[in-house]
PDB file of N, CA and C in Angstrom:
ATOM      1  N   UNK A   1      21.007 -54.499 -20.110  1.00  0.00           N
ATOM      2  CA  UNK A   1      21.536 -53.501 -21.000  1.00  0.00           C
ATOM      3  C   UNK A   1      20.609 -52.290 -20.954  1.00  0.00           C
ATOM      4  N   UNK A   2      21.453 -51.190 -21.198  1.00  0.00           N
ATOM      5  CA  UNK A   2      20.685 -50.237 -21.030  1.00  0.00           C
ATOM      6  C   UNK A   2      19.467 -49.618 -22.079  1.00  0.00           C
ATOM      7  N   UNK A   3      19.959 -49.708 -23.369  1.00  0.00           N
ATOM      8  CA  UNK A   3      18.786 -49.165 -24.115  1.00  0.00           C
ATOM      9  C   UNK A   3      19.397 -50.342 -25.490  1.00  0.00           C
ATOM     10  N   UNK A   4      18.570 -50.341 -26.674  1.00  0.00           N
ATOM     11  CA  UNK A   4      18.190 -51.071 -27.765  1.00  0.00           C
ATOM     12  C   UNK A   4      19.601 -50.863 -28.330  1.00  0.00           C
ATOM     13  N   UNK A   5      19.950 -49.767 -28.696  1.00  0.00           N
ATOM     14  CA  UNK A   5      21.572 -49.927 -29.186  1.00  0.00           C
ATOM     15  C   UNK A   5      22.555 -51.033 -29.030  1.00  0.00           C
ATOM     16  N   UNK A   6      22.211 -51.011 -27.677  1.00  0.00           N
ATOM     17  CA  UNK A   6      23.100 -51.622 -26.852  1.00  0.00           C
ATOM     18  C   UNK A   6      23.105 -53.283 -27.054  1.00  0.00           C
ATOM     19  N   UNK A   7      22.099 -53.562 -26.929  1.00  0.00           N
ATOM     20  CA  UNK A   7      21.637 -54.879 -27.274  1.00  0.00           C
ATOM     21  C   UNK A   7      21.688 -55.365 -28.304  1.00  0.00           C
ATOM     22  N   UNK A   8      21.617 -54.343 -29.546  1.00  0.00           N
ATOM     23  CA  UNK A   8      22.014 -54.947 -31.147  1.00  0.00           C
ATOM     24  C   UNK A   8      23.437 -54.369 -31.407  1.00  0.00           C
ATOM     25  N   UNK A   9      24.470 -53.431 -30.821  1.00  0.00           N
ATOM     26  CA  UNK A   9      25.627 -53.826 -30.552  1.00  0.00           C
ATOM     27  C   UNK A   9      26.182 -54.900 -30.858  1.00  0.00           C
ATOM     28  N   UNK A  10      25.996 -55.601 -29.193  1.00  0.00           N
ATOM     29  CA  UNK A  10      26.367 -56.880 -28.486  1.00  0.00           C
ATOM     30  C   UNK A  10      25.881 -58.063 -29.608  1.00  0.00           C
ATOM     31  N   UNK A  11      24.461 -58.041 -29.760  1.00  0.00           N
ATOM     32  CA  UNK A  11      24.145 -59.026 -30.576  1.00  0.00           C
ATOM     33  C   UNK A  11      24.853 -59.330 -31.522  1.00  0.00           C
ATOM     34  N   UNK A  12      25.226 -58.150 -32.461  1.00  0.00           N
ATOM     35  CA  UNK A  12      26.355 -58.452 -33.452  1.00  0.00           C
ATOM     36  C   UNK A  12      27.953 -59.347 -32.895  1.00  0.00           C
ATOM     37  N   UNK A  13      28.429 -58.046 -32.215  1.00  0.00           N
ATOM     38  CA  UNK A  13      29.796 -59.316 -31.313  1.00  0.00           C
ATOM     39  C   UNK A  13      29.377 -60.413 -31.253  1.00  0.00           C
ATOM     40  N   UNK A  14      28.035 -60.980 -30.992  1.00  0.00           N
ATOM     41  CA  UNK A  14      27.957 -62.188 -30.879  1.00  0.00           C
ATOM     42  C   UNK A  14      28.097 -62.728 -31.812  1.00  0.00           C
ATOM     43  N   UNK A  15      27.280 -62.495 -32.796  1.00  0.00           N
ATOM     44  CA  UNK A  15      27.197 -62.871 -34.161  1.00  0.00           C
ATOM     45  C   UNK A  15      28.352 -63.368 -34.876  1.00  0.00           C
ATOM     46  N   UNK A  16      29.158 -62.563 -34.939  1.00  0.00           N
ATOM     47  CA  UNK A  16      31.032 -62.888 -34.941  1.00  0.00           C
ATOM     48  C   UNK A  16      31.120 -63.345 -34.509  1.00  0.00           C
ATOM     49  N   UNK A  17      30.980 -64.318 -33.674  1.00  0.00           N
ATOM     50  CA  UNK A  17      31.166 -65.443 -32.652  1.00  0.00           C
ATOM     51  C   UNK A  17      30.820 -66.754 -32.504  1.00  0.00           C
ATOM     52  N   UNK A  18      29.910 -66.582 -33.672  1.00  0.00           N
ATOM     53  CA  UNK A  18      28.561 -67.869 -34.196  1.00  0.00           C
ATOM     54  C   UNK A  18      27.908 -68.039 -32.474  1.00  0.00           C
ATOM     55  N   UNK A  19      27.983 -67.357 -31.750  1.00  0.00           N
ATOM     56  CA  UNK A  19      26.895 -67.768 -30.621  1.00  0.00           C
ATOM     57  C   UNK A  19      25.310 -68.062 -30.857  1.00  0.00           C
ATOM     58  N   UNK A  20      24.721 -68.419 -30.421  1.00  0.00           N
ATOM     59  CA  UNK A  20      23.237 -68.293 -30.463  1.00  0.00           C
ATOM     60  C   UNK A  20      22.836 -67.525 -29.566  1.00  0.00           C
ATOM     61  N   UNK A  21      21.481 -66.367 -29.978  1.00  0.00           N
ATOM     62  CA  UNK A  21      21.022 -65.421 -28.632  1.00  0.00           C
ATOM     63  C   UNK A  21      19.599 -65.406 -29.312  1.00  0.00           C
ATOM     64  N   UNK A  22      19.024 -64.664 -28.257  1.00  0.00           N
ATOM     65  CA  UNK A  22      17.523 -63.967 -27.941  1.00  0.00           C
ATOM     66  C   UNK A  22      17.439 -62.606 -27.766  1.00  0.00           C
ATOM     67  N   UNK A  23      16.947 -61.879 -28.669  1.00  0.00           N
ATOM     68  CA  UNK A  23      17.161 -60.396 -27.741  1.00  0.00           C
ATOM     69  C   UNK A  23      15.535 -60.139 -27.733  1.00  0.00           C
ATOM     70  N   UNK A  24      15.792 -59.439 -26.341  1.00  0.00           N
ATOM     71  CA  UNK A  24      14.332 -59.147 -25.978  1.00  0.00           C
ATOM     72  C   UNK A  24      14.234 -57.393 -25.743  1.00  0.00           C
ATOM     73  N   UNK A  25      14.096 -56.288 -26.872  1.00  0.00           N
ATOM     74  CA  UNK A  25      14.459 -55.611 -26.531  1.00  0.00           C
ATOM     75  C   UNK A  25      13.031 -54.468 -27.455  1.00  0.00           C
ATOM     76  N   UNK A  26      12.239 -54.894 -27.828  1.00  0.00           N
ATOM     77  CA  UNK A  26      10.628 -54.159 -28.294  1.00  0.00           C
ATOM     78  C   UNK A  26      10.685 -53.594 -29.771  1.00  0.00           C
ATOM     79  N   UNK A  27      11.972 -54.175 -30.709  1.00  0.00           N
ATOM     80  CA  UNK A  27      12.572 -54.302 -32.088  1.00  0.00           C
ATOM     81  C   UNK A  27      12.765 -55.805 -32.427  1.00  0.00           C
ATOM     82  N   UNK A  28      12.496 -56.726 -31.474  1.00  0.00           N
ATOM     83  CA  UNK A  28      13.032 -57.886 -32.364  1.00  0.00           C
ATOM     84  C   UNK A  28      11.905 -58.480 -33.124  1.00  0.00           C
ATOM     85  N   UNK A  29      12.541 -59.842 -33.839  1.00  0.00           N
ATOM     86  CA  UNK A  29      11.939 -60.152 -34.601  1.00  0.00           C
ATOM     87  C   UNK A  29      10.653 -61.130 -34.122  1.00  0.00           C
ATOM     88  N   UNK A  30      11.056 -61.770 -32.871  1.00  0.00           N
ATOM     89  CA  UNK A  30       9.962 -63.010 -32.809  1.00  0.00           C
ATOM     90  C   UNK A  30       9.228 -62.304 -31.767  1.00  0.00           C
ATOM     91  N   UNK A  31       8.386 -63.113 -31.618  1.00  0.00           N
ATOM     92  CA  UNK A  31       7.376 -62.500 -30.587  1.00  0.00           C
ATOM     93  C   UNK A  31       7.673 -62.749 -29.131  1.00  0.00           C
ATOM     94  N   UNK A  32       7.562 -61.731 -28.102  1.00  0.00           N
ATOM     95  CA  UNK A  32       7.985 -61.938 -26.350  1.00  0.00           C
ATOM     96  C   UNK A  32       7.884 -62.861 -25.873  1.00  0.00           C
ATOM     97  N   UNK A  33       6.772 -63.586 -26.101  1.00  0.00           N
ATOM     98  CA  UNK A  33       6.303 -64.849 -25.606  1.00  0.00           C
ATOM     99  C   UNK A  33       7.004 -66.418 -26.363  1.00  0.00           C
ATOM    100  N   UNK A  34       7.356 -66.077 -27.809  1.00  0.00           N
ATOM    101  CA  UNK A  34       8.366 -66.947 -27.943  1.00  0.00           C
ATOM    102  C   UNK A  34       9.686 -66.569 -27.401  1.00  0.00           C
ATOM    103  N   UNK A  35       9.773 -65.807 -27.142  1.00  0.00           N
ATOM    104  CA  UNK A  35      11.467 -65.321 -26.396  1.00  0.00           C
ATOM    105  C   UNK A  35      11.744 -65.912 -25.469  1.00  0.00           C
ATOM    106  N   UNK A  36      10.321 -66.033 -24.455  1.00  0.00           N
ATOM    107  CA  UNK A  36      10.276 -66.302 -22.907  1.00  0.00           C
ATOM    108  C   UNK A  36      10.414 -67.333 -22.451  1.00  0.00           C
ATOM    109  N   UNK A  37       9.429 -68.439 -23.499  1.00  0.00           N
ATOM    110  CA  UNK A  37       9.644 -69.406 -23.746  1.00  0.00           C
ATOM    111  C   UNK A  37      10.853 -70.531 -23.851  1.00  0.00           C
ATOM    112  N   UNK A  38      11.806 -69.662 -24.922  1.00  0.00           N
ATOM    113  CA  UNK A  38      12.889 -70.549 -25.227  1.00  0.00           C
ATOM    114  C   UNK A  38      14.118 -70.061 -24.722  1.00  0.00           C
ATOM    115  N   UNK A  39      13.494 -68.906 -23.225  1.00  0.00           N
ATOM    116  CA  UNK A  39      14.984 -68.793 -22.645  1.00  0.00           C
ATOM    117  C   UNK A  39      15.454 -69.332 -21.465  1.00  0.00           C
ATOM    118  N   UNK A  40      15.957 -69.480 -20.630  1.00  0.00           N
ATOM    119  CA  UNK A  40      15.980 -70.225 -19.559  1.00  0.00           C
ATOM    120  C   UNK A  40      16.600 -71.490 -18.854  1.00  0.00           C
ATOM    121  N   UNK A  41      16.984 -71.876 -20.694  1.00  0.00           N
ATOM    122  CA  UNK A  41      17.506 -73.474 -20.428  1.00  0.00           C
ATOM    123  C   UNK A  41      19.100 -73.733 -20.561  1.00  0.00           C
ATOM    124  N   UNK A  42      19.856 -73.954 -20.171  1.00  0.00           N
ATOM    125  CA  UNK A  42      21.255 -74.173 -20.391  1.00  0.00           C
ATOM    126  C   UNK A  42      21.731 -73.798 -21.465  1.00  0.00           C
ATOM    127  N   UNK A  43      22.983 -73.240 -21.382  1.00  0.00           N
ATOM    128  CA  UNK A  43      23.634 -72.821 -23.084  1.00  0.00           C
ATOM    129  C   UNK A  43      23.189 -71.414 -23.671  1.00  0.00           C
ATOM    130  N   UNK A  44      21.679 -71.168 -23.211  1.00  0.00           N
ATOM    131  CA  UNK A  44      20.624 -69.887 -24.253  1.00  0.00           C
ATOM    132  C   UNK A  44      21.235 -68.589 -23.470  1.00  0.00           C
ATOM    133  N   UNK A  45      21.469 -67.639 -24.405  1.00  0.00           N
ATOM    134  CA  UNK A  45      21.555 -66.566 -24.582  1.00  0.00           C
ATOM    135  C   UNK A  45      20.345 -65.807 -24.192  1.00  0.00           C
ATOM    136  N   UNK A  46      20.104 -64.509 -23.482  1.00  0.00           N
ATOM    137  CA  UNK A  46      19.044 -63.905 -23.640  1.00  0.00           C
ATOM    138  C   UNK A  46      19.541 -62.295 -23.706  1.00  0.00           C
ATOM    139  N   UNK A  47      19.562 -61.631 -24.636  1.00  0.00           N
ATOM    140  CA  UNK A  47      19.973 -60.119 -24.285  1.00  0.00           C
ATOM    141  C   UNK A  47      18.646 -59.180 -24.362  1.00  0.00           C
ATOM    142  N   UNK A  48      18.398 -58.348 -23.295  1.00  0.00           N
ATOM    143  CA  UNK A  48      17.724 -57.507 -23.028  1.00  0.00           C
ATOM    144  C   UNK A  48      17.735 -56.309 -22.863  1.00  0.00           C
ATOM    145  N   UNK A  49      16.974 -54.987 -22.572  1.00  0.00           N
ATOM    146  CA  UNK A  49      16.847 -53.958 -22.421  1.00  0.00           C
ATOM    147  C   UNK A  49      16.944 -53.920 -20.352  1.00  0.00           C
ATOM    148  N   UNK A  50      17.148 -52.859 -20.103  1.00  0.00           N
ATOM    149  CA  UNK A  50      17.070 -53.505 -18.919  1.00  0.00           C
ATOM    150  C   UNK A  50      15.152 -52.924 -18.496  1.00  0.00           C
ATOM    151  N   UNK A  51      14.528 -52.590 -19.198  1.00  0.00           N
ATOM    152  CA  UNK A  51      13.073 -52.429 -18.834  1.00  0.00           C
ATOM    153  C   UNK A  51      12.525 -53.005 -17.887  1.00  0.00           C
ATOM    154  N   UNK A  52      11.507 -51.965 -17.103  1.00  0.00           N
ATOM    155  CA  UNK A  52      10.708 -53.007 -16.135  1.00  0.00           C
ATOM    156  C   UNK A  52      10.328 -54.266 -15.958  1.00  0.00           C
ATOM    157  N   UNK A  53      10.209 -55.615 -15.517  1.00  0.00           N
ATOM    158  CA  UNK A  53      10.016 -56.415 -15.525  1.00  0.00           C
ATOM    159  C   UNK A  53      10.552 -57.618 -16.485  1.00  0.00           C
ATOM    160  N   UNK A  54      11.360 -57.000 -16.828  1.00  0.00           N
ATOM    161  CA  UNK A  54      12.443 -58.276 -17.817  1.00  0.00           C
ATOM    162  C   UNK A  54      12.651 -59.120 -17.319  1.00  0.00           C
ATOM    163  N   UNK A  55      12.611 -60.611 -17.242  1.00  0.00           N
ATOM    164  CA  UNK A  55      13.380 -61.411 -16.974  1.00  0.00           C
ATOM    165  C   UNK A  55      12.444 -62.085 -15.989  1.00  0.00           C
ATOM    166  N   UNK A  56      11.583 -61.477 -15.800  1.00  0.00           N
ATOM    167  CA  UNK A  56      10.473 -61.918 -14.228  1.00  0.00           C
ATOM    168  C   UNK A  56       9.896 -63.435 -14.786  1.00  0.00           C
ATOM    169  N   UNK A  57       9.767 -63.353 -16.429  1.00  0.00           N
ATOM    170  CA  UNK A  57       8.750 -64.559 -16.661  1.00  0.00           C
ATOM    171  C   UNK A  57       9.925 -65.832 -17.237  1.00  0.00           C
ATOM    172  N   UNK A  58      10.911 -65.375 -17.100  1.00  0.00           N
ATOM    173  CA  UNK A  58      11.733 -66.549 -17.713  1.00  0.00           C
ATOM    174  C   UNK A  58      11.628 -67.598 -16.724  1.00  0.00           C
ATOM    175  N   UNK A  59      11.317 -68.892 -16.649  1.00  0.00           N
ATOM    176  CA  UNK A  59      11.601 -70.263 -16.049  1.00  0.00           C
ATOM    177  C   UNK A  59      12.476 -70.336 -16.475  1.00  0.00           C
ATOM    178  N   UNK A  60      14.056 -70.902 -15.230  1.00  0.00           N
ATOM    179  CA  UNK A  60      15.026 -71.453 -15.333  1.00  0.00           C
ATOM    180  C   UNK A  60      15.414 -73.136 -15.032  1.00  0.00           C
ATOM    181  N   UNK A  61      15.555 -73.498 -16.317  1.00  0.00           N
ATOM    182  CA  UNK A  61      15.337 -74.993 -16.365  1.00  0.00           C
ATOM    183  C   UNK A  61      16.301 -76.067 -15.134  1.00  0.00           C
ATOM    184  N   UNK A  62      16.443 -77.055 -14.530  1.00  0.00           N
ATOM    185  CA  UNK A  62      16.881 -77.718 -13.652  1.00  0.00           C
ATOM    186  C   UNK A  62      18.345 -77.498 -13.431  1.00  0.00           C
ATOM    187  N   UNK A  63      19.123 -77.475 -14.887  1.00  0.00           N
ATOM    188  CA  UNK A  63      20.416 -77.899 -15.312  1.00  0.00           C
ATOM    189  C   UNK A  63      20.745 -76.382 -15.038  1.00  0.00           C
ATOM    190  N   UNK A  64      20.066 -75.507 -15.382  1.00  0.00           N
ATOM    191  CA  UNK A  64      20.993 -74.104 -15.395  1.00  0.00           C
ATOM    192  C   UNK A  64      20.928 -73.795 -13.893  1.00  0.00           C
ATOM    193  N   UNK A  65      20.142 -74.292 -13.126  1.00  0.00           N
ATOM    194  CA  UNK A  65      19.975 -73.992 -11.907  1.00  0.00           C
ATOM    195  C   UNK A  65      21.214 -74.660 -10.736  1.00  0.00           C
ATOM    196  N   UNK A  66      21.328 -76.149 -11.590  1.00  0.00           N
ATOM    197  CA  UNK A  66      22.595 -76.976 -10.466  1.00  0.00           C
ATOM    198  C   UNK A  66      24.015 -76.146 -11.365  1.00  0.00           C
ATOM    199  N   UNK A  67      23.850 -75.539 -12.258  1.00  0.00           N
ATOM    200  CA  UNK A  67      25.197 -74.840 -13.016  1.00  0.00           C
ATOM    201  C   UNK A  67      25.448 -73.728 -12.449  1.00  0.00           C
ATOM    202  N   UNK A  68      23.920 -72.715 -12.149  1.00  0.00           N
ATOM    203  CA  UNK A  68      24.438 -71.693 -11.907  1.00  0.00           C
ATOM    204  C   UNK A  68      24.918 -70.701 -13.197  1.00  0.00           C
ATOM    205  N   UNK A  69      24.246 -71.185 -13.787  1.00  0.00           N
ATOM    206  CA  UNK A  69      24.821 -70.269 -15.422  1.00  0.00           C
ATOM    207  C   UNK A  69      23.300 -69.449 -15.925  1.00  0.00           C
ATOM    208  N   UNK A  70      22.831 -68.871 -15.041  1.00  0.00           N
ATOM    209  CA  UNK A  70      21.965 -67.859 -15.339  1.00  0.00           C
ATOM    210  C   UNK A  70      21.945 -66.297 -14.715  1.00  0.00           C
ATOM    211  N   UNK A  71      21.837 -65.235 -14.575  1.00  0.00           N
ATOM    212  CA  UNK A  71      22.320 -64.319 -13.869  1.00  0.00           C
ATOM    213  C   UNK A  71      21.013 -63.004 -14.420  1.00  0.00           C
TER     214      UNK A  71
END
């Protein structure tokens, strides 16, 4: 996503949706490193900014990998 708007937008649609997400976008609430942590694994949401190096530290867990449900 392109800038912070954008990402708490979306977050909301989600929200209406009862989804679960992560936004990683230099306004949220938890800290980067818990973000990074708990994204990666099947099912998780992650919405971002599209900023330099996003996404570089996420480990993608076994299951999302034979799914293919990470992007």
């Amino acid at each position: 996503m392109e800038n912070i708007k954008e990402t708490l937008d979306f977050g909301n649609e989600l929200k209406k949706l009862n989804f679960e997400f992560y936004t990683l976008n230099d306004v949220q609430k938890e800290s980067e490193e818990y973000i990074l942590d708990n994204s990666g694994h099947s099912g998780r949401i992650l919405l971002a900014t599209n900023a330099a190096g996003r996404g570089t530290d996420i480990i993608i867990d076994d299951l999302s990998k034979e799914r293919g449900d990470y992007m």
